[in-house]
N, C-alpha and C. Protein backbone atom coordinates (compact mmCIF):
# COMPACT_ATOMS: atom_id res chain seq x y z
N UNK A 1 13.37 -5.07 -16.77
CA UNK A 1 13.49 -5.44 -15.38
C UNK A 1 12.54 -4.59 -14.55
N UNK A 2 12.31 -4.87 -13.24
CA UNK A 2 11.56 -4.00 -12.52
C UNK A 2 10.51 -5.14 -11.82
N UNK A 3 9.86 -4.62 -10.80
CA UNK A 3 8.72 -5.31 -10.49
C UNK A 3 7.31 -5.81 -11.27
N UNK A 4 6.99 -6.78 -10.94
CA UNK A 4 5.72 -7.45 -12.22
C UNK A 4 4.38 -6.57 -11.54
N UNK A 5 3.81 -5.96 -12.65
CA UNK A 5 2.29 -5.94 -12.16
C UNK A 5 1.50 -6.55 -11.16
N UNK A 6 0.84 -5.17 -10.38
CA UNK A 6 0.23 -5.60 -9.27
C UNK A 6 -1.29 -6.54 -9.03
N UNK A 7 -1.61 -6.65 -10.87
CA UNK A 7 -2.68 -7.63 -10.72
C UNK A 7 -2.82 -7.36 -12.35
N UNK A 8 -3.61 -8.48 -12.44
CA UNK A 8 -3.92 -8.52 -14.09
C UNK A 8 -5.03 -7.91 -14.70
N UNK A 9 -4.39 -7.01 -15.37
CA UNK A 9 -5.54 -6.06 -15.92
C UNK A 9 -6.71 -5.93 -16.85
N UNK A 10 -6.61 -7.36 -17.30
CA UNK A 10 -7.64 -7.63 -18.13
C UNK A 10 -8.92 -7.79 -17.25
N UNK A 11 -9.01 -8.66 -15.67
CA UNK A 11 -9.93 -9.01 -14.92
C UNK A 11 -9.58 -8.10 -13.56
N UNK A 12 -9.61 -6.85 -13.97
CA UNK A 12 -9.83 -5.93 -12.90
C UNK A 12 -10.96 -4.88 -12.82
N UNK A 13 -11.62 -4.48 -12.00
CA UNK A 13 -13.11 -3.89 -12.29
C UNK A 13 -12.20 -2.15 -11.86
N UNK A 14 -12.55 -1.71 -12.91
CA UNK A 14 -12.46 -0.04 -12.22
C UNK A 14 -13.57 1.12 -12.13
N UNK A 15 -13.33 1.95 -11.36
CA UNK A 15 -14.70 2.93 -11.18
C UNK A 15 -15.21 2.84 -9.71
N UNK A 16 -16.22 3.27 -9.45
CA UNK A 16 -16.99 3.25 -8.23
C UNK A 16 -16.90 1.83 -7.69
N UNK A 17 -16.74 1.68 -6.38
CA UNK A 17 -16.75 0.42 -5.42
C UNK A 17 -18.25 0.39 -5.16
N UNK A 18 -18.73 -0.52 -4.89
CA UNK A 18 -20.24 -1.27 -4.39
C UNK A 18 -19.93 -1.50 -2.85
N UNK A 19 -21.38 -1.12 -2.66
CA UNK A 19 -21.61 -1.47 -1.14
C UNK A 19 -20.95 -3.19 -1.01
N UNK A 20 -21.09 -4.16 -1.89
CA UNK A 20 -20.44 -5.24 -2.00
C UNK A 20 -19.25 -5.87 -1.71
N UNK A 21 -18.59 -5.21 -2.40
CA UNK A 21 -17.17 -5.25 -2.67
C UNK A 21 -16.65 -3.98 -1.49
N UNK A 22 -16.95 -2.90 -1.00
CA UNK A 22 -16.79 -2.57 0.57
C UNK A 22 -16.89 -3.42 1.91
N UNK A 23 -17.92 -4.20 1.78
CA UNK A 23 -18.36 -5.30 2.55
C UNK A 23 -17.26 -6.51 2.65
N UNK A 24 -17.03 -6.75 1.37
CA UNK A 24 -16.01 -7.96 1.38
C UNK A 24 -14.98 -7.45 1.76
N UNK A 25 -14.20 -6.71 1.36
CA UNK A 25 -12.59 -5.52 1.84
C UNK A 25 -12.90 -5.45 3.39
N UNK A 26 -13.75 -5.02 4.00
CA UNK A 26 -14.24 -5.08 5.20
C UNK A 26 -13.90 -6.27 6.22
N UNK A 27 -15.02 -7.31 5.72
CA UNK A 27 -15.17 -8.34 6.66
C UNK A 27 -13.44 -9.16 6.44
N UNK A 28 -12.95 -9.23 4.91
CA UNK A 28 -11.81 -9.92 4.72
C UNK A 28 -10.51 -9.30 5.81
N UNK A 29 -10.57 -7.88 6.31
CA UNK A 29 -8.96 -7.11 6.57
C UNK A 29 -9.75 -7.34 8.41
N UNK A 30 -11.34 -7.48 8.64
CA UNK A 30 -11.47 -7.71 9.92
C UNK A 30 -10.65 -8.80 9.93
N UNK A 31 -11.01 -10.04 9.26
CA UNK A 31 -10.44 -11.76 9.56
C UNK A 31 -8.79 -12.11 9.70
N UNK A 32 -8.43 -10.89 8.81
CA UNK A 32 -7.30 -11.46 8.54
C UNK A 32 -6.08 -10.37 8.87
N UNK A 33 -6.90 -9.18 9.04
CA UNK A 33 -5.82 -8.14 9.54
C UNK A 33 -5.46 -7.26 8.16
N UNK A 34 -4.10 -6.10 8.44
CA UNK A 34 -4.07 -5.20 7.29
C UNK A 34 -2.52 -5.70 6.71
N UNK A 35 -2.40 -5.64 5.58
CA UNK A 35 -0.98 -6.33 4.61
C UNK A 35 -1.55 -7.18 3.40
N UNK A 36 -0.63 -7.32 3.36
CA UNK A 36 -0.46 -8.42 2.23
C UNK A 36 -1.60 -8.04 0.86
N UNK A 37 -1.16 -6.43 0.32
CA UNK A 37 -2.13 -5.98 -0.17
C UNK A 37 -2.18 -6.64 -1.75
N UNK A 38 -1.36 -7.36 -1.96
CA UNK A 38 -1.26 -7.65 -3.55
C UNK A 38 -1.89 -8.87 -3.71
N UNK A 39 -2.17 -9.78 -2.59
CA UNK A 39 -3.00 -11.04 -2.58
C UNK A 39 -3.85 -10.61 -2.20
N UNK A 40 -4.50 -9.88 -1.14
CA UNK A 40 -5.56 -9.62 -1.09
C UNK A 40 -7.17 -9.34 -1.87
N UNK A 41 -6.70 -8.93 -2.58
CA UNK A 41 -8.30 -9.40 -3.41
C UNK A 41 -8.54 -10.54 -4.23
N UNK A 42 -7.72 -11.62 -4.69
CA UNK A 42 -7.98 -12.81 -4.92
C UNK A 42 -8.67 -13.59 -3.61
N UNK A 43 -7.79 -13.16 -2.31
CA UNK A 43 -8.18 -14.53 -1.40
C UNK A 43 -9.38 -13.47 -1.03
N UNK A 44 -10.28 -12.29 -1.36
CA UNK A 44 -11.22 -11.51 -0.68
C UNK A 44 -12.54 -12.17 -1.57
N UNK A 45 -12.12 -12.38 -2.93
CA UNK A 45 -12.96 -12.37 -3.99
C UNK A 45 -13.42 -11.52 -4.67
N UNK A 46 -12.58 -10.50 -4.67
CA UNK A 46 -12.64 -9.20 -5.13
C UNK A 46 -11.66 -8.75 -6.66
N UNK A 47 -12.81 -8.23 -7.63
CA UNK A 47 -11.32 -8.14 -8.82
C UNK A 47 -10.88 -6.81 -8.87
N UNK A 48 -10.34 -6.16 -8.09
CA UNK A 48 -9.46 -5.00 -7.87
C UNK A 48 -8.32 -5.58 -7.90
N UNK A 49 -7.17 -4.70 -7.63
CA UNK A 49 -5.67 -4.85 -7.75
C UNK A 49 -5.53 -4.41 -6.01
N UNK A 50 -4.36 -4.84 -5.66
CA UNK A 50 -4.22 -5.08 -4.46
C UNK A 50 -3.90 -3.31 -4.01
N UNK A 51 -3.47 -2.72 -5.13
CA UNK A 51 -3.29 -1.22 -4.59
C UNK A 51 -4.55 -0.11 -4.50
N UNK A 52 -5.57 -0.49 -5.77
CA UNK A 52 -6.72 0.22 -5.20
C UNK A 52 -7.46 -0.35 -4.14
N UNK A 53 -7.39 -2.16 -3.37
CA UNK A 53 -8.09 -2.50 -2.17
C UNK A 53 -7.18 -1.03 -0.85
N UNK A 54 -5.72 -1.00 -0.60
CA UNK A 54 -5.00 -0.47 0.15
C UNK A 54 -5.76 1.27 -0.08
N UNK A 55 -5.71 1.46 -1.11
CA UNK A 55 -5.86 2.99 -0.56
C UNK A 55 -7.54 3.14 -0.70
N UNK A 56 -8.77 2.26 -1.16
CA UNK A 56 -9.96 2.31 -0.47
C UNK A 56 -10.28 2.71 1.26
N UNK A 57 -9.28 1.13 1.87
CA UNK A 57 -9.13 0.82 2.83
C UNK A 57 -8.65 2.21 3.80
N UNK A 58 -7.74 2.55 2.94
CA UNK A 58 -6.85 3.27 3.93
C UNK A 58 -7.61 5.08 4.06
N UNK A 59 -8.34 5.53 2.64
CA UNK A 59 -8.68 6.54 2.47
C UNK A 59 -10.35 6.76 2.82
N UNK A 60 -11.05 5.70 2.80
CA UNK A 60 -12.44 5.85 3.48
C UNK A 60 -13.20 4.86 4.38
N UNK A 61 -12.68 3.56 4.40
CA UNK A 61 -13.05 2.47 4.94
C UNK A 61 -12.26 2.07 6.66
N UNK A 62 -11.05 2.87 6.65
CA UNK A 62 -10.80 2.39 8.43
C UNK A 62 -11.54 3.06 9.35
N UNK A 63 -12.20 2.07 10.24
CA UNK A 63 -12.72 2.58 11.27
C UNK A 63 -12.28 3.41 12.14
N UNK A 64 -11.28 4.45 12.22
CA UNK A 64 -10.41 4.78 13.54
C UNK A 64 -10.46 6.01 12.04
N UNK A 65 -10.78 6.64 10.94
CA UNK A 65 -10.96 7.39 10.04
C UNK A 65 -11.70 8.71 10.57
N UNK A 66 -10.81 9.61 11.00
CA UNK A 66 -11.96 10.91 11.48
C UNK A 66 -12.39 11.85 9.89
N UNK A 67 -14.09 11.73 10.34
CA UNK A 67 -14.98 12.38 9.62
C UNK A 67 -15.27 14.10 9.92
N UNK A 68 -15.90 14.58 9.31
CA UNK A 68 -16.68 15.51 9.69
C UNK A 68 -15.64 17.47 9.84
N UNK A 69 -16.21 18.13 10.56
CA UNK A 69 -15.39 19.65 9.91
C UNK A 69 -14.48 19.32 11.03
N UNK A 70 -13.49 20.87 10.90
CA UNK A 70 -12.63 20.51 12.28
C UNK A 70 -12.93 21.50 13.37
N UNK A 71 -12.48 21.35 14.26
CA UNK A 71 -12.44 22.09 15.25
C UNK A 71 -12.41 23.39 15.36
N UNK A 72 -12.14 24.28 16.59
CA UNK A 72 -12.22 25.42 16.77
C UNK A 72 -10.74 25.86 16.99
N UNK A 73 -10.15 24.29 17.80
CA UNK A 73 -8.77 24.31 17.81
C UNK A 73 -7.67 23.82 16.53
N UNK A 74 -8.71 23.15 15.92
CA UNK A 74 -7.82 22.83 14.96
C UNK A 74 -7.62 23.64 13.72
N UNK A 75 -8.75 24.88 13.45
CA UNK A 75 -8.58 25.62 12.56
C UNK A 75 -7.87 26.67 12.78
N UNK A 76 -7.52 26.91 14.63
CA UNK A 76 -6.50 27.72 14.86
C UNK A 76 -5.03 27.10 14.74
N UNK A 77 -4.63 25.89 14.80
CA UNK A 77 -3.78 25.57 14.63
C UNK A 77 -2.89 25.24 13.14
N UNK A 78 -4.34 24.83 12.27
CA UNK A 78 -4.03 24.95 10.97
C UNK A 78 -3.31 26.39 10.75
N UNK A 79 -4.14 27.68 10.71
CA UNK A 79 -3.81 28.74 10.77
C UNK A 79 -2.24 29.22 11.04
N UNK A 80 -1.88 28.82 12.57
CA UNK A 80 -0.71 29.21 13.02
C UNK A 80 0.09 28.38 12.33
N UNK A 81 0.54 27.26 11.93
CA UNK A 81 1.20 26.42 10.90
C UNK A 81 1.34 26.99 9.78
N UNK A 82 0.50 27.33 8.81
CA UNK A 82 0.45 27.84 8.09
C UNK A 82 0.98 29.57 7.97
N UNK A 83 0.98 29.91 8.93
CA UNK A 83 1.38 31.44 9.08
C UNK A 83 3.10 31.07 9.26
N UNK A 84 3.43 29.96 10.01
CA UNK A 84 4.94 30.19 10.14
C UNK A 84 5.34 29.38 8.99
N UNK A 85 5.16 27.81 8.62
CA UNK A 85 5.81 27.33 7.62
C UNK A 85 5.17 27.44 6.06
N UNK A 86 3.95 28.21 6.20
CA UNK A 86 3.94 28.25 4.68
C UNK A 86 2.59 27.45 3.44
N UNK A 87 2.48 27.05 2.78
CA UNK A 87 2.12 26.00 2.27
C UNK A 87 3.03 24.87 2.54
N UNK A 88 3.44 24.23 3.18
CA UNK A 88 4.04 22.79 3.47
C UNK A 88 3.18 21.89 3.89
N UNK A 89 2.18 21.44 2.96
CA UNK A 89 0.85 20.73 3.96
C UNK A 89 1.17 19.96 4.44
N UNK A 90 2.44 19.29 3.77
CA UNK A 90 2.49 17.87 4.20
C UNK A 90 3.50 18.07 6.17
N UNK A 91 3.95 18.85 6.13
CA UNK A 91 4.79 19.02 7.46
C UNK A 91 3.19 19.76 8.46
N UNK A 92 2.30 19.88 7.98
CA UNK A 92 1.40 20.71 8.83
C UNK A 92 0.28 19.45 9.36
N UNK A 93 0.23 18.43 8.29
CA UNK A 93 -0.47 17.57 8.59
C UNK A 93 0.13 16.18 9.71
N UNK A 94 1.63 16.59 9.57
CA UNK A 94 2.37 15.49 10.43
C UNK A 94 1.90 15.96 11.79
N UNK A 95 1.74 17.29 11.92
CA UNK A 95 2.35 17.89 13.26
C UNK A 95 0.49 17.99 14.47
C-alpha cells in the first residue's frame, strides 16, 4: 500500500537540466501557474518527475529568488541568532 510513483522511471532523464528544459519549466509554470507538480512535466514536455520539476523551480528558477552575498545587516543578524539559539538553522532562517 502507499502512494504510486511520482513518474515512471524508465523515461525519466536525470543529471544536469539544459538551458531547454529550464526554458520549458519556465514558460509552462508562467502559463499555467505553480501546482500540480506530478502532471506537470508530461503536459510541459519534459521527462523529469514532477518532484525534481518542483524543487528546480523552487531552488533556482523563481524569479522573486534572492541571489548574491548578504548584507551587513544580515550577517549581523545571522550572528545574533546564532549566538542565542544555537545551530537551529532552520528557526534562524524562518525568522
Amino acid at each position: 500500500m502507499g502512494r504510486s510513483p511520482c513518474c515512471e522511471k524508465a523515461h525519466t532523464n536525470k543529471g544536469a537540466w539544459t538551458k531547454q528544459e529550464d526554458d520549458r519549466l519556465i514558460a509552462h509554470i508562467r502559463a499555467h501557474g505553480e501546482g500540480g507538480w506530478r502532471s506537470l512535466p508530461k503536459a510541459a514536455g519534459l521527462l523529469r518527475c514532477g518532484k525534481s520539476c518542483r524543487l528546480r523551480w523552487i531552488n533556482y528558477l523563481r524569479p522573486d529568488l534572492k541571489r548574491g552575498s548578504f548584507t551587513e545587516e544580515e550577517d549581523e543578524l545571522i550572528i545574533k541568532l546564532h549566538s542565542f539559539v544555537g545551530n537551529k538553522w532552520s528557526l534562524i532562517a524562518g525568522r
